[in-house]
C-alpha atoms as a PDB file:
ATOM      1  CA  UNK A   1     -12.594  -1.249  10.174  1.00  0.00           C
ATOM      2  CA  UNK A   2     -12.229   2.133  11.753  1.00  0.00           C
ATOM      3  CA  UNK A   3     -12.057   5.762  10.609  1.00  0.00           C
ATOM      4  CA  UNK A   4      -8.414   6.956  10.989  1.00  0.00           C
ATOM      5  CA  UNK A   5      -9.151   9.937  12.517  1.00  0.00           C
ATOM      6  CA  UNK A   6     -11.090   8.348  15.663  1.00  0.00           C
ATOM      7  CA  UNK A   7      -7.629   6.086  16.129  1.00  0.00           C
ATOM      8  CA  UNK A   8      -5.551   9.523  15.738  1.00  0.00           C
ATOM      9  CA  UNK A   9      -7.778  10.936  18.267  1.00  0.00           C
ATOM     10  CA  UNK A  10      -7.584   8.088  20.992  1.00  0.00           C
ATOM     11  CA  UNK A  11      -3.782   8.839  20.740  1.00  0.00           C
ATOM     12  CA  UNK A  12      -4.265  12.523  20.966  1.00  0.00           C
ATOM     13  CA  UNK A  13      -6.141  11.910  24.113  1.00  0.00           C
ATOM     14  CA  UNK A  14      -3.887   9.825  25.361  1.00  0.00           C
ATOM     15  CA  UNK A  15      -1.372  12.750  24.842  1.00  0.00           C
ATOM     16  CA  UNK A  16      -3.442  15.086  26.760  1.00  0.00           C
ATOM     17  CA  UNK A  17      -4.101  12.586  29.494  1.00  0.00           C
ATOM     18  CA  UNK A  18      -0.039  11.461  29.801  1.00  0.00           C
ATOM     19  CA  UNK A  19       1.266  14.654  29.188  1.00  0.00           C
ATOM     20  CA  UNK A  20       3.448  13.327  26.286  1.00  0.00           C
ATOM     21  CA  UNK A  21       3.199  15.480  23.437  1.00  0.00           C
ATOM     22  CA  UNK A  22       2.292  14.438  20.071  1.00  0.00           C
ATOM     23  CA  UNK A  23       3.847  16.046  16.998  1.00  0.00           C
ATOM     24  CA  UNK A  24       2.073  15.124  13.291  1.00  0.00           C
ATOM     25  CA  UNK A  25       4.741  12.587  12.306  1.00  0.00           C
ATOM     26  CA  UNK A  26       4.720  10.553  15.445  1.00  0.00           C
ATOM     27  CA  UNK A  27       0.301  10.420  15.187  1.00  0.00           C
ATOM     28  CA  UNK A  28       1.064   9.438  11.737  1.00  0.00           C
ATOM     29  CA  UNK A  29       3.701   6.757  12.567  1.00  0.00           C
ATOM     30  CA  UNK A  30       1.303   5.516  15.906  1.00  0.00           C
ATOM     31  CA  UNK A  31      -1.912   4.866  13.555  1.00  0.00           C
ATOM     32  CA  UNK A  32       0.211   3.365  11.521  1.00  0.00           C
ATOM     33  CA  UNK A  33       1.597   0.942  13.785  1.00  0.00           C
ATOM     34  CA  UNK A  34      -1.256   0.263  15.247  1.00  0.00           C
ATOM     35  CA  UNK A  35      -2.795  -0.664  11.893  1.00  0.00           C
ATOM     36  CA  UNK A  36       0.456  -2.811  11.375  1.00  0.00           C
ATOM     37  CA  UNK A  37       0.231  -4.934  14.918  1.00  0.00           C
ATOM     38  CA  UNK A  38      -4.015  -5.250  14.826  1.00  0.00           C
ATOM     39  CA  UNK A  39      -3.236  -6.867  10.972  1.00  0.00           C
ATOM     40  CA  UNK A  40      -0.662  -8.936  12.505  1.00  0.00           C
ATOM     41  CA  UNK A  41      -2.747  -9.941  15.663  1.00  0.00           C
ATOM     42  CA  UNK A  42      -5.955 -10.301  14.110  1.00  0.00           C
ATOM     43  CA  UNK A  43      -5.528 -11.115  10.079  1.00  0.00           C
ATOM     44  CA  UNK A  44      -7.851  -8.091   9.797  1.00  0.00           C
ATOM     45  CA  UNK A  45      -7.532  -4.185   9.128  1.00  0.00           C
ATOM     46  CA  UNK A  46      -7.736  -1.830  11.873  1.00  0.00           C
ATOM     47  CA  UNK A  47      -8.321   1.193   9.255  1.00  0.00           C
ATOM     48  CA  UNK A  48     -10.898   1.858   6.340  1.00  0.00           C
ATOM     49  CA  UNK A  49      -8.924   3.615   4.269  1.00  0.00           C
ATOM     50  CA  UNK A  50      -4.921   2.418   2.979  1.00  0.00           C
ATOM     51  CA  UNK A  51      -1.519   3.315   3.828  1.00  0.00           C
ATOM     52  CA  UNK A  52       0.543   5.181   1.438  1.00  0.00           C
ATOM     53  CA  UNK A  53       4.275   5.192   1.175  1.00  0.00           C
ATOM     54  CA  UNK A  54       5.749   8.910   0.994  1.00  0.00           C
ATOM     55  CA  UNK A  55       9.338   9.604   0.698  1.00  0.00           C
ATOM     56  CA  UNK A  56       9.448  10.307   4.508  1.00  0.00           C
ATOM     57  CA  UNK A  57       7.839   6.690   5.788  1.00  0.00           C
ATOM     58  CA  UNK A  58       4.122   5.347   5.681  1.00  0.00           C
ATOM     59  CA  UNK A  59       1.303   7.690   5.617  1.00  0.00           C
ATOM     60  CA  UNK A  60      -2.691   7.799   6.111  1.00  0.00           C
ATOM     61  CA  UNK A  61      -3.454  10.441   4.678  1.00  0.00           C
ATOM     62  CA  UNK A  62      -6.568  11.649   6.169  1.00  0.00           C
ATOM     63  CA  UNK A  63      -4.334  11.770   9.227  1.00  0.00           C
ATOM     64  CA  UNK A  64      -1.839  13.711   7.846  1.00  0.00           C
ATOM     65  CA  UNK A  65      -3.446  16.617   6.321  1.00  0.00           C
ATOM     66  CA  UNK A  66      -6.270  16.767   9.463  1.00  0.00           C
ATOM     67  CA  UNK A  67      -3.582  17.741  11.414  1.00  0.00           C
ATOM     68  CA  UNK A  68      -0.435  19.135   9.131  1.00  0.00           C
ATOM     69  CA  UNK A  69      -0.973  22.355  10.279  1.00  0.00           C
ATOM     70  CA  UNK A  70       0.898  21.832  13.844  1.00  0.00           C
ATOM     71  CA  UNK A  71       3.910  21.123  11.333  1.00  0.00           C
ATOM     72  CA  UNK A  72       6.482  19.932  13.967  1.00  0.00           C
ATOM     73  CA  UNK A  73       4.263  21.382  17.059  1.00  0.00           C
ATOM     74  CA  UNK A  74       2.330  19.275  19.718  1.00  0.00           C
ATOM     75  CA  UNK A  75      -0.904  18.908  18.577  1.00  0.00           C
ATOM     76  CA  UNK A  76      -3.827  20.355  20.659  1.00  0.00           C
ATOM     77  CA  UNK A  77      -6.635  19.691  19.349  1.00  0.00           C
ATOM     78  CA  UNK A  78      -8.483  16.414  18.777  1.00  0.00           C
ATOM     79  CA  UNK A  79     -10.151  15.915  14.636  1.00  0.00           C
ATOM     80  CA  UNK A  80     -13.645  16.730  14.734  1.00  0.00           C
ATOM     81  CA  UNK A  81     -16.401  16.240  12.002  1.00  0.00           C
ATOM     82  CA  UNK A  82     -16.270  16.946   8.750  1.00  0.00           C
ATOM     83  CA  UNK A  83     -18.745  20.062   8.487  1.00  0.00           C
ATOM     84  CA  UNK A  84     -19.101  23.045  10.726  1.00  0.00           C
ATOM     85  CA  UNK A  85     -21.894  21.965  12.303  1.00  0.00           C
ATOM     86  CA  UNK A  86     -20.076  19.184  14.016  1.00  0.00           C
ATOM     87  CA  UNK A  87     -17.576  20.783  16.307  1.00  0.00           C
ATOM     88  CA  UNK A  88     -17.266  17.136  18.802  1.00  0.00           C
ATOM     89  CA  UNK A  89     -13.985  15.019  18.404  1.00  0.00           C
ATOM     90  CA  UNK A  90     -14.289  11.936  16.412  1.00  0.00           C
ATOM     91  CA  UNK A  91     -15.250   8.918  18.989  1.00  0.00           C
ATOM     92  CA  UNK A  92     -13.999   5.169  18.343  1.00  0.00           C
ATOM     93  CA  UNK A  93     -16.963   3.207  18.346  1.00  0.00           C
ATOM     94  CA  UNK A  94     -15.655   0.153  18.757  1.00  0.00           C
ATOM     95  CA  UNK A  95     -14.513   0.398  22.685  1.00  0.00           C
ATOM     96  CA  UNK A  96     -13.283  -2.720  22.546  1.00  0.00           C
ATOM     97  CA  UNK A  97     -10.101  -1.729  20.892  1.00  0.00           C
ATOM     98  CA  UNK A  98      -9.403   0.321  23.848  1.00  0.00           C
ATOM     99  CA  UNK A  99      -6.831  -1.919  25.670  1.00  0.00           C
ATOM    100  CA  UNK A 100      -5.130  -3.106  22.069  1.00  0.00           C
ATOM    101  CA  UNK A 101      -4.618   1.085  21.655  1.00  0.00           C
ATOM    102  CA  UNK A 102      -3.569   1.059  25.049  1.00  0.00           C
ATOM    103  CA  UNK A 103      -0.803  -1.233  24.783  1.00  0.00           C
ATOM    104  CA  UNK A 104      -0.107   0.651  21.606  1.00  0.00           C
ATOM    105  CA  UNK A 105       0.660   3.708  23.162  1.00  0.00           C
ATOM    106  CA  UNK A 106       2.280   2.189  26.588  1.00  0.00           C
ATOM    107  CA  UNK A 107       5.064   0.577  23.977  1.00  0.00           C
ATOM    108  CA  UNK A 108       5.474   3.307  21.346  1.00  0.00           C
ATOM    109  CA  UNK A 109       4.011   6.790  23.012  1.00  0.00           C
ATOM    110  CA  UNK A 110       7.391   7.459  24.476  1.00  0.00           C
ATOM    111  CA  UNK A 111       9.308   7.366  21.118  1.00  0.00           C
ATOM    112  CA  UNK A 112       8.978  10.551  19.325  1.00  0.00           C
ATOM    113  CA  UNK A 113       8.167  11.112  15.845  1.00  0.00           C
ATOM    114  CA  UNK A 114      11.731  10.561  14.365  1.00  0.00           C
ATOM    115  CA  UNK A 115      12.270   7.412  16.226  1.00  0.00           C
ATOM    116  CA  UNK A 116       8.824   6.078  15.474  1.00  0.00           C
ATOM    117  CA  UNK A 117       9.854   6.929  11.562  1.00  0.00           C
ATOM    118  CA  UNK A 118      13.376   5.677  11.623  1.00  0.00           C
ATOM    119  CA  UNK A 119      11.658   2.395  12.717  1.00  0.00           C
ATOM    120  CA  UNK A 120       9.272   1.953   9.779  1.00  0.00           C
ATOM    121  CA  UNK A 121      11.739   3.015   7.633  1.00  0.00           C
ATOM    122  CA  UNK A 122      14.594  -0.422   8.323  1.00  0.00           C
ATOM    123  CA  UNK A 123      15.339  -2.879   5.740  1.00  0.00           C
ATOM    124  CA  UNK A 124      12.363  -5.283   5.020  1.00  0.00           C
ATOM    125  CA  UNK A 125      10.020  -3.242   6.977  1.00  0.00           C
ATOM    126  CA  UNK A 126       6.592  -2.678   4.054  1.00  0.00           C
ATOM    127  CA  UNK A 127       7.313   0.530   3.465  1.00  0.00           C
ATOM    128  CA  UNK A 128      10.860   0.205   2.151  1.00  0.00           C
ATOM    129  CA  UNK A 129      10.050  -2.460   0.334  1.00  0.00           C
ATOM    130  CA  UNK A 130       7.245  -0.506  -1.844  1.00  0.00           C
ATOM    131  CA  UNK A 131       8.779   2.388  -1.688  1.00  0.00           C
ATOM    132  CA  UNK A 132      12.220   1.207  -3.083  1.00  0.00           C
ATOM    133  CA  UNK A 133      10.191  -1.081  -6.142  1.00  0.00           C
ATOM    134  CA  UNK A 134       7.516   1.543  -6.534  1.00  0.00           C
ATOM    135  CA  UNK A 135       7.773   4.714  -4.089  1.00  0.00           C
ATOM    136  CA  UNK A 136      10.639   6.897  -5.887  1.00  0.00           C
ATOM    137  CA  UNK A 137       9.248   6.681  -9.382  1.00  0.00           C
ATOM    138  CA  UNK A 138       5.001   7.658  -8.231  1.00  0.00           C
ATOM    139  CA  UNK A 139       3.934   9.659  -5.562  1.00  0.00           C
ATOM    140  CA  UNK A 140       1.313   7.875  -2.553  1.00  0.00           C
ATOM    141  CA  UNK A 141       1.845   4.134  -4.086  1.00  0.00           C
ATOM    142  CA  UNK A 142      -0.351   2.429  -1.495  1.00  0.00           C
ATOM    143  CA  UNK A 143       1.175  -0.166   0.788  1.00  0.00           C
ATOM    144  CA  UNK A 144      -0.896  -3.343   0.683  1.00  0.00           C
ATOM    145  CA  UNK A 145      -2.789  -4.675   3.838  1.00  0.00           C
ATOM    146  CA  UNK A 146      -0.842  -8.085   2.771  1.00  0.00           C
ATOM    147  CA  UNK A 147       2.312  -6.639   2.881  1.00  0.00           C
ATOM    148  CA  UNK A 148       1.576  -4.993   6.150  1.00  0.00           C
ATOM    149  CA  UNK A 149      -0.224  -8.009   7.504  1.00  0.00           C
ATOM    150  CA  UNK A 150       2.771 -10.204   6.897  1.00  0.00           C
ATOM    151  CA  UNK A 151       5.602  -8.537   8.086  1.00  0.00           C
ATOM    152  CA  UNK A 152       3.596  -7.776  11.658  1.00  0.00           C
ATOM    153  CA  UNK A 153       2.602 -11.640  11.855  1.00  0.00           C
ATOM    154  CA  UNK A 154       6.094 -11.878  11.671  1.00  0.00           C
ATOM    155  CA  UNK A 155       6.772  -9.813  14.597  1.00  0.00           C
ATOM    156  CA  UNK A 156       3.824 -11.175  16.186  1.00  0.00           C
ATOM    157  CA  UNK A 157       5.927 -14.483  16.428  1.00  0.00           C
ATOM    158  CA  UNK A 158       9.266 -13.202  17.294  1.00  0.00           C
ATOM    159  CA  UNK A 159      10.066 -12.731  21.065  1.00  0.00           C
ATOM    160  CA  UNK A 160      10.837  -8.989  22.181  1.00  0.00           C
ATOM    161  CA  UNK A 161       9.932  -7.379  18.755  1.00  0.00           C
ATOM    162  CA  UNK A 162       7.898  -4.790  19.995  1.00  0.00           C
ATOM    163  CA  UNK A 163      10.043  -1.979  19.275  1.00  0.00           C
ATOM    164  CA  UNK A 164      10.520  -2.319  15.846  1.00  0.00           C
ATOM    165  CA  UNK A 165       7.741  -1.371  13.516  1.00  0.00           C
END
């Protein structure tokens, strides 16, 4: 399992590298998603820590709030370490997740972060589902990796469902 923040940042590279900017919401959504399809592909979590459903779609936290401060802004700057000392962005270790991010981004980087929400947010998708039983009466009910895990299998094995999330 990987730190969120090293996924954000391969997308925030990509970003830089593409030109394409990246707002908050649509980092949030794209870790997200990519958490969604490597559950669905694999069986297995892509992230260490859970996804929450907020009223405005699924959220990883540590995500959000590293990078809340760009509010609806392009975000320029890649998460770095946790103390002052460490000023370098957070690397993935795991390189071979590189072409599975890749195709994340090639599919989904050109939606922007009100697309990328509206699709997370359709009937049946794990996020409406928790946060229509659970969501409106508690705030950041945590969407389980089973939930997550089955409705991307799903996906997994219907033809042209890569743009829905």
């Amino acid at each position: 399992m990987e730190n969120a923040l090293a996924i954000a940042n391969f997308f925030i590279k990509k970003s830089f590298d593409t030109g394409e900017p990246v707002t908050n919401m649509k980092l949030v959504k794209l870790v997200y998603i990519a958490h969604g399809w490597y559950l669905g592909l694999s069986g297995q979590p892509l992230l260490s820590e859970p996804v929450e459903a907020w009223k405005y779609g699924p959220v990883v936290p540590s995500v959000y709030y590293s990078f809340k401060d760009f509010g609806g802004d392009a975000i320029r700057q890649m998460a770095t370490g946790s103390n002052a000392h460490d000023s370098a962005p957070i690397p993935l270790p795991n390189t071979e997740l590189v072409p599975f991010l890749e195709k994340i981004w090639e599919v989904y980087g050109q939606f922007s972060g009100i697309d990328l929400s509206a699709m997370t947010h359709q009937d049946n998708t794990p996020w409406k589902m928790i946060w229509d039983t659970q969501g409106q009466h508690s705030n950041n009910v945590i969407i389980p990796n089973d939930l997550i895990k089955e409705y991307y299998q799903k996906l997994v094995d219907t033809p042209h469902a890569t743009h829905t999330a």
